[in-house]
N, C-alpha and C. Protein backbone atom coordinates (compact mmCIF):
# COMPACT_ATOMS: atom_id res chain seq x y z
N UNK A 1 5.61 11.90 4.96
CA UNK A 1 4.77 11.21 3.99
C UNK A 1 3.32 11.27 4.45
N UNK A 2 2.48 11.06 3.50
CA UNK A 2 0.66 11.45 3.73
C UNK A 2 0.46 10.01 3.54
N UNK A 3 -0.87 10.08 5.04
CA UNK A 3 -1.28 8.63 5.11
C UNK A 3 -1.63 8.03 3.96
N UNK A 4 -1.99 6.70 3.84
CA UNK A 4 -2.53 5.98 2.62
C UNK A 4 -4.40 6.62 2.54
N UNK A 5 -3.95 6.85 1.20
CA UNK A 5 -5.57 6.93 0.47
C UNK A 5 -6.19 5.34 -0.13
N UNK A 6 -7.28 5.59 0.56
CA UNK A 6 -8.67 4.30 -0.75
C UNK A 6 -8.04 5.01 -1.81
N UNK A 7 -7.91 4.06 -2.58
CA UNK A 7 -8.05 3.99 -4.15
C UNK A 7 -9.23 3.47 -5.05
N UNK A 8 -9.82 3.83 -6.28
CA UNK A 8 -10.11 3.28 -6.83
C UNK A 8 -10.08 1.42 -6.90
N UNK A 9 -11.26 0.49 -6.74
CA UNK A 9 -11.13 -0.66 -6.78
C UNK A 9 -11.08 -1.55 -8.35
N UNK A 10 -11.09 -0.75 -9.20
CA UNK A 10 -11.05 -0.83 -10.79
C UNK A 10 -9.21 -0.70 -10.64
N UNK A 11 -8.65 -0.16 -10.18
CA UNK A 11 -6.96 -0.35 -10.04
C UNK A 11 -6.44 -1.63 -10.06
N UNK A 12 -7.05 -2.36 -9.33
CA UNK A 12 -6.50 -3.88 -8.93
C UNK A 12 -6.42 -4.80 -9.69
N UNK A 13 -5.98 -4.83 -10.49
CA UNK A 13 -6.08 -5.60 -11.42
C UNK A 13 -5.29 -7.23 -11.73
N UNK A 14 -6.23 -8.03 -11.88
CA UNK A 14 -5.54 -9.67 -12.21
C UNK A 14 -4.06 -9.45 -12.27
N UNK A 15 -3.45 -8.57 -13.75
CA UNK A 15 -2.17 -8.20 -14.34
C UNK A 15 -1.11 -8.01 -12.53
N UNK A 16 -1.55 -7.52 -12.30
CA UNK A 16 -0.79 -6.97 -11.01
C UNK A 16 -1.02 -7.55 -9.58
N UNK A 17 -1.94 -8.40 -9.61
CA UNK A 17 -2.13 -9.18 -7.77
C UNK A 17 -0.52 -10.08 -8.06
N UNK A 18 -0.07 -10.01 -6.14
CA UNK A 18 1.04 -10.75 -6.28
C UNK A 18 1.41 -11.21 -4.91
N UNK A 19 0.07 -12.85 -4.78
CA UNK A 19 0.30 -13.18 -3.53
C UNK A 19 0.98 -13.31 -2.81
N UNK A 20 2.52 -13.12 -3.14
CA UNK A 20 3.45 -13.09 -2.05
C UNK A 20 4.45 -11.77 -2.06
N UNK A 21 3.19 -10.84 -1.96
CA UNK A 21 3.41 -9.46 -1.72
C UNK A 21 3.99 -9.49 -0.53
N UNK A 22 3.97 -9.67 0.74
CA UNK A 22 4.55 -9.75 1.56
C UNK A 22 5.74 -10.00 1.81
N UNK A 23 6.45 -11.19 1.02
CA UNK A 23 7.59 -11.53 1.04
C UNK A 23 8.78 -10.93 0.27
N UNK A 24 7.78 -9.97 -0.81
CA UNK A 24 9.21 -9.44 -1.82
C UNK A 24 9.22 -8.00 -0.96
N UNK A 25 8.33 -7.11 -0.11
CA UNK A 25 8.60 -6.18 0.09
C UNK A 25 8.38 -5.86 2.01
N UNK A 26 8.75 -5.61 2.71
CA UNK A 26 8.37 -5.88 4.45
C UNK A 26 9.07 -4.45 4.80
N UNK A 27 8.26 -4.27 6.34
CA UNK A 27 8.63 -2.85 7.03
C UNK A 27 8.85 -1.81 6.52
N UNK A 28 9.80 -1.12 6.65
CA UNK A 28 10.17 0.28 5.81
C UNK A 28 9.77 0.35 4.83
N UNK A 29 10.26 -0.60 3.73
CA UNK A 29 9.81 -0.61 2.44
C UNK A 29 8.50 -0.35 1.81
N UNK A 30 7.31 -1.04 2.42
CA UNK A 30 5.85 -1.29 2.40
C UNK A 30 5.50 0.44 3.08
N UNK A 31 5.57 0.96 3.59
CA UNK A 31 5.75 2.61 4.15
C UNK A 31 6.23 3.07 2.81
N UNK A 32 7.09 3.09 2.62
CA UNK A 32 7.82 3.87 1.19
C UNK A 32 7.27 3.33 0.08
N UNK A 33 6.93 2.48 -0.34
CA UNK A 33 6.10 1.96 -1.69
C UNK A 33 5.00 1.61 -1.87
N UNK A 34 4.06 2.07 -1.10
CA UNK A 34 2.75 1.89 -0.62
C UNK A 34 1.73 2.98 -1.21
N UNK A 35 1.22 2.98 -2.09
CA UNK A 35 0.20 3.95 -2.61
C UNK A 35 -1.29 4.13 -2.72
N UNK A 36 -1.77 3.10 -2.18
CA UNK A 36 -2.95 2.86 -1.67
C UNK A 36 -3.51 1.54 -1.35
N UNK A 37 -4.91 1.79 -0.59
CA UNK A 37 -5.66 0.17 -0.43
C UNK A 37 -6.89 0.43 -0.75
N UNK A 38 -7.67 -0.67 -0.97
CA UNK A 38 -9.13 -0.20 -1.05
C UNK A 38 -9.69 -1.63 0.06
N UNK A 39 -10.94 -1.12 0.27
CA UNK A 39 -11.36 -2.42 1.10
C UNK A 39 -11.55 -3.75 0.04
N UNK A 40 -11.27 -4.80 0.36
CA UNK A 40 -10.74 -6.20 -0.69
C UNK A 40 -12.32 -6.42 -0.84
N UNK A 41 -13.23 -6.61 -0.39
CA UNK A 41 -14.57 -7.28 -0.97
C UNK A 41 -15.18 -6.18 -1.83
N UNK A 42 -14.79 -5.15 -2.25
CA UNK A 42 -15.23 -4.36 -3.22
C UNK A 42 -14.43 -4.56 -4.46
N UNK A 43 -13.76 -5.44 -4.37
CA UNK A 43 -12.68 -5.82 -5.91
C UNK A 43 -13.66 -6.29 -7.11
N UNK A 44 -13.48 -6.34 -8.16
CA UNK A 44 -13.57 -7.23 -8.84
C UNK A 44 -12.80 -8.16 -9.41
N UNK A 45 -11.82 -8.13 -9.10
CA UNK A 45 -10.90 -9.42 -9.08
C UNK A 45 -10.46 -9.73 -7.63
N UNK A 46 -10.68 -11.17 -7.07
CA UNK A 46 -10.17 -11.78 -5.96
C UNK A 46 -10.45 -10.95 -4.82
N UNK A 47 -11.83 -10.68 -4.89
CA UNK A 47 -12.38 -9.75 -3.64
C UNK A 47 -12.08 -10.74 -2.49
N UNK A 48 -12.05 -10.03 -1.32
CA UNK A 48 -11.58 -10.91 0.27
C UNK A 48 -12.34 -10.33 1.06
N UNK A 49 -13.74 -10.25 1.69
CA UNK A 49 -14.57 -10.20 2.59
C UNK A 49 -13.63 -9.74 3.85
N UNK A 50 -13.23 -8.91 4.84
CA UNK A 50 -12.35 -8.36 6.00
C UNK A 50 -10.83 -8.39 5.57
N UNK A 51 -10.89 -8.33 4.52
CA UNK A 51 -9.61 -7.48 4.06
C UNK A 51 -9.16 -6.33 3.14
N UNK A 52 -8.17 -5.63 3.10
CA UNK A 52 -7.73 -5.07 2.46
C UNK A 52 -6.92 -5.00 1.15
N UNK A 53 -6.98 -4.56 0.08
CA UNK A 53 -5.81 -4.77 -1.16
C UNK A 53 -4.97 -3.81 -0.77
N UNK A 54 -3.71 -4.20 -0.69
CA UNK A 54 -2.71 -3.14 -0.77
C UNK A 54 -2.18 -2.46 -2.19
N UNK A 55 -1.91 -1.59 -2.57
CA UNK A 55 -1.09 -1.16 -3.61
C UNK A 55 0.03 -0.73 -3.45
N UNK A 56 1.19 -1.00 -4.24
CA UNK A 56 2.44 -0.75 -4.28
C UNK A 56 3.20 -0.15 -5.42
N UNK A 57 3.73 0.74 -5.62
CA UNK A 57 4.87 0.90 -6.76
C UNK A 57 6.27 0.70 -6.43
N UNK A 58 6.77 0.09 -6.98
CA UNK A 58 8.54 -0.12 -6.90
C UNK A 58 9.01 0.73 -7.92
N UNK A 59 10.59 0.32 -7.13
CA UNK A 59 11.64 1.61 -7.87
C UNK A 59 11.64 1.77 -9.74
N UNK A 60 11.00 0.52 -9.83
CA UNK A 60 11.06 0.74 -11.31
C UNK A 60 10.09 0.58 -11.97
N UNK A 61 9.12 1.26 -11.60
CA UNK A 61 7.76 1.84 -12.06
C UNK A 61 6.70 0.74 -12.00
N UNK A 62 6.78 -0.73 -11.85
CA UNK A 62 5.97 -1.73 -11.92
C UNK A 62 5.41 -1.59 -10.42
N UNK A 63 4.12 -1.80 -10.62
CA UNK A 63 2.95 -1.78 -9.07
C UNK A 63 2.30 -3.42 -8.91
N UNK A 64 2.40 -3.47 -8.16
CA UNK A 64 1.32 -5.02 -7.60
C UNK A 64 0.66 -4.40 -6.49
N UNK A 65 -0.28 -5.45 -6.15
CA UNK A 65 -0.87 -5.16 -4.79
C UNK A 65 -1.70 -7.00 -4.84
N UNK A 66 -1.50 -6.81 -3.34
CA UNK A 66 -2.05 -7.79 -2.53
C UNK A 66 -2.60 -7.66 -0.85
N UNK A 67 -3.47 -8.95 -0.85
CA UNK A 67 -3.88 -8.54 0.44
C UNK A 67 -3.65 -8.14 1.74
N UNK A 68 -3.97 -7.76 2.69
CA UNK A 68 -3.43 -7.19 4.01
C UNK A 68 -4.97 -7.01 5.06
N UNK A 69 -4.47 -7.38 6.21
CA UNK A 69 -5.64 -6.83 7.21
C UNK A 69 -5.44 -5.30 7.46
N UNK A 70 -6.15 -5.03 8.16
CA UNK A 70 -6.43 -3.13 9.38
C UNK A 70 -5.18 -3.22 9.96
N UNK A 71 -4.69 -4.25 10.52
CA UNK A 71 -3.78 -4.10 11.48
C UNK A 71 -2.29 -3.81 10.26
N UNK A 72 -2.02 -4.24 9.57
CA UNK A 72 -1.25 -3.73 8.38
C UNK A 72 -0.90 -2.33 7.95
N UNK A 73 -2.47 -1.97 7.62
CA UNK A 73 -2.33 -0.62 6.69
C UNK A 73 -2.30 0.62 8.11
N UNK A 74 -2.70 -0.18 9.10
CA UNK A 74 -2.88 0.65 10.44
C UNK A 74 -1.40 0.98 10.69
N UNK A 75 0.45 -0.11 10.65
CA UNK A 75 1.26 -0.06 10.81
C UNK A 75 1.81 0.78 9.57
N UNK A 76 1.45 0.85 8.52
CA UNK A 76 2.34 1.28 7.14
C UNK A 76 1.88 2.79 7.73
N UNK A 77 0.73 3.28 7.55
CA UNK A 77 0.74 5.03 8.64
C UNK A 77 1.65 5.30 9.30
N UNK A 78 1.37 4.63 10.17
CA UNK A 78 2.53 4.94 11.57
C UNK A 78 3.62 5.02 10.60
N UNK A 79 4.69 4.38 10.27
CA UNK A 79 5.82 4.14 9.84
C UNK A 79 5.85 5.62 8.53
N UNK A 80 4.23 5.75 7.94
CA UNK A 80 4.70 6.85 6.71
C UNK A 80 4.68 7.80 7.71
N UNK A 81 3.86 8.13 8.63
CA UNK A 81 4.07 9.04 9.34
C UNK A 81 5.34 9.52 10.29
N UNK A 82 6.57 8.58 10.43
CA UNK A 82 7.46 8.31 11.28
C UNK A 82 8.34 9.33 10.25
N UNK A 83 8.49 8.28 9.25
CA UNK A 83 9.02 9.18 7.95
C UNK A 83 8.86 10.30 7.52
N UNK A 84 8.15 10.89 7.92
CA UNK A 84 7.66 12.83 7.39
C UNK A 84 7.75 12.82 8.53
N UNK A 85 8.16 12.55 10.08
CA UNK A 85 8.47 13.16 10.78
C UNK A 85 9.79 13.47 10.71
N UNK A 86 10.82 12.19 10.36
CA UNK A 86 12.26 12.49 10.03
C UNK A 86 12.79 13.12 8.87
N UNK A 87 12.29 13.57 7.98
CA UNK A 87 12.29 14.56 7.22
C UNK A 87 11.69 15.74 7.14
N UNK A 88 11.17 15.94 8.50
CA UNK A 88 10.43 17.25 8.56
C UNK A 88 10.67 18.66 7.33
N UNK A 89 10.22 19.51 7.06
CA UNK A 89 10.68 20.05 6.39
C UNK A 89 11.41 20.27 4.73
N UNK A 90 11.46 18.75 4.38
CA UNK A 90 11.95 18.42 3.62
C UNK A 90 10.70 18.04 2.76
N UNK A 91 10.41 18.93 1.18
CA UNK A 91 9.16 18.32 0.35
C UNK A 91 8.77 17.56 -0.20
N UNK A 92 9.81 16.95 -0.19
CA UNK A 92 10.08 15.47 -1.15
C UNK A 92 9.28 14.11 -0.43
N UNK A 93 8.96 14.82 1.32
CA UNK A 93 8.45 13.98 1.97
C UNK A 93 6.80 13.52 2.13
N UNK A 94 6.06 14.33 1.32
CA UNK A 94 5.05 14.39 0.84
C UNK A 94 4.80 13.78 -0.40
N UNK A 95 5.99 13.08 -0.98
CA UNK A 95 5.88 12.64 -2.45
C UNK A 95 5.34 11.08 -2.43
């Protein structure tokens, strides 16, 4: 899997923040459903001064995102990266 990209901060939208992002999705999962962050004080909705927005898509096409520190999006790498290591070879792992 390819590290997380900045996204667009026009993405984030009210419709989709979901402060207890954390709790519906953790470890592996957050690696696998993770599609971008942007830095949080560039939002226009619920900007956060030293944080990050995460973005997410789940299995059934609905995305939220919520906040996260460096040390977060620093672990979801590692872990996407862990993952395209154990599928080496395999293209689907780039998806």
């Amino acid at each position: 899997m390819k590290p997380l990209e900045e996204i667009d901060p026009e993405l984030f939208i009210y419709e989709l923040y979901d402060s207890y992002g954390l709790m519906s999705l953790e470890g592996w999962e957050l690696a696998k459903y993770s599609i971008g962050y942007c830095d949080a004080g560039r939002l226009y909705v619920r900007p956060k001064s030293g944080y990050f927005a995460l973005m997410c898509e789940l299995p059934d096409g609905n995305r939220l995102w919520f906040h996260v520190n460096n040390f977060l999006i620093n672990s979801i790498n590692e872990r996407r990266k862990m993952l395209g290591d154990k599928n080496n070879g395999n293209k689907a792992s780039d998806d």
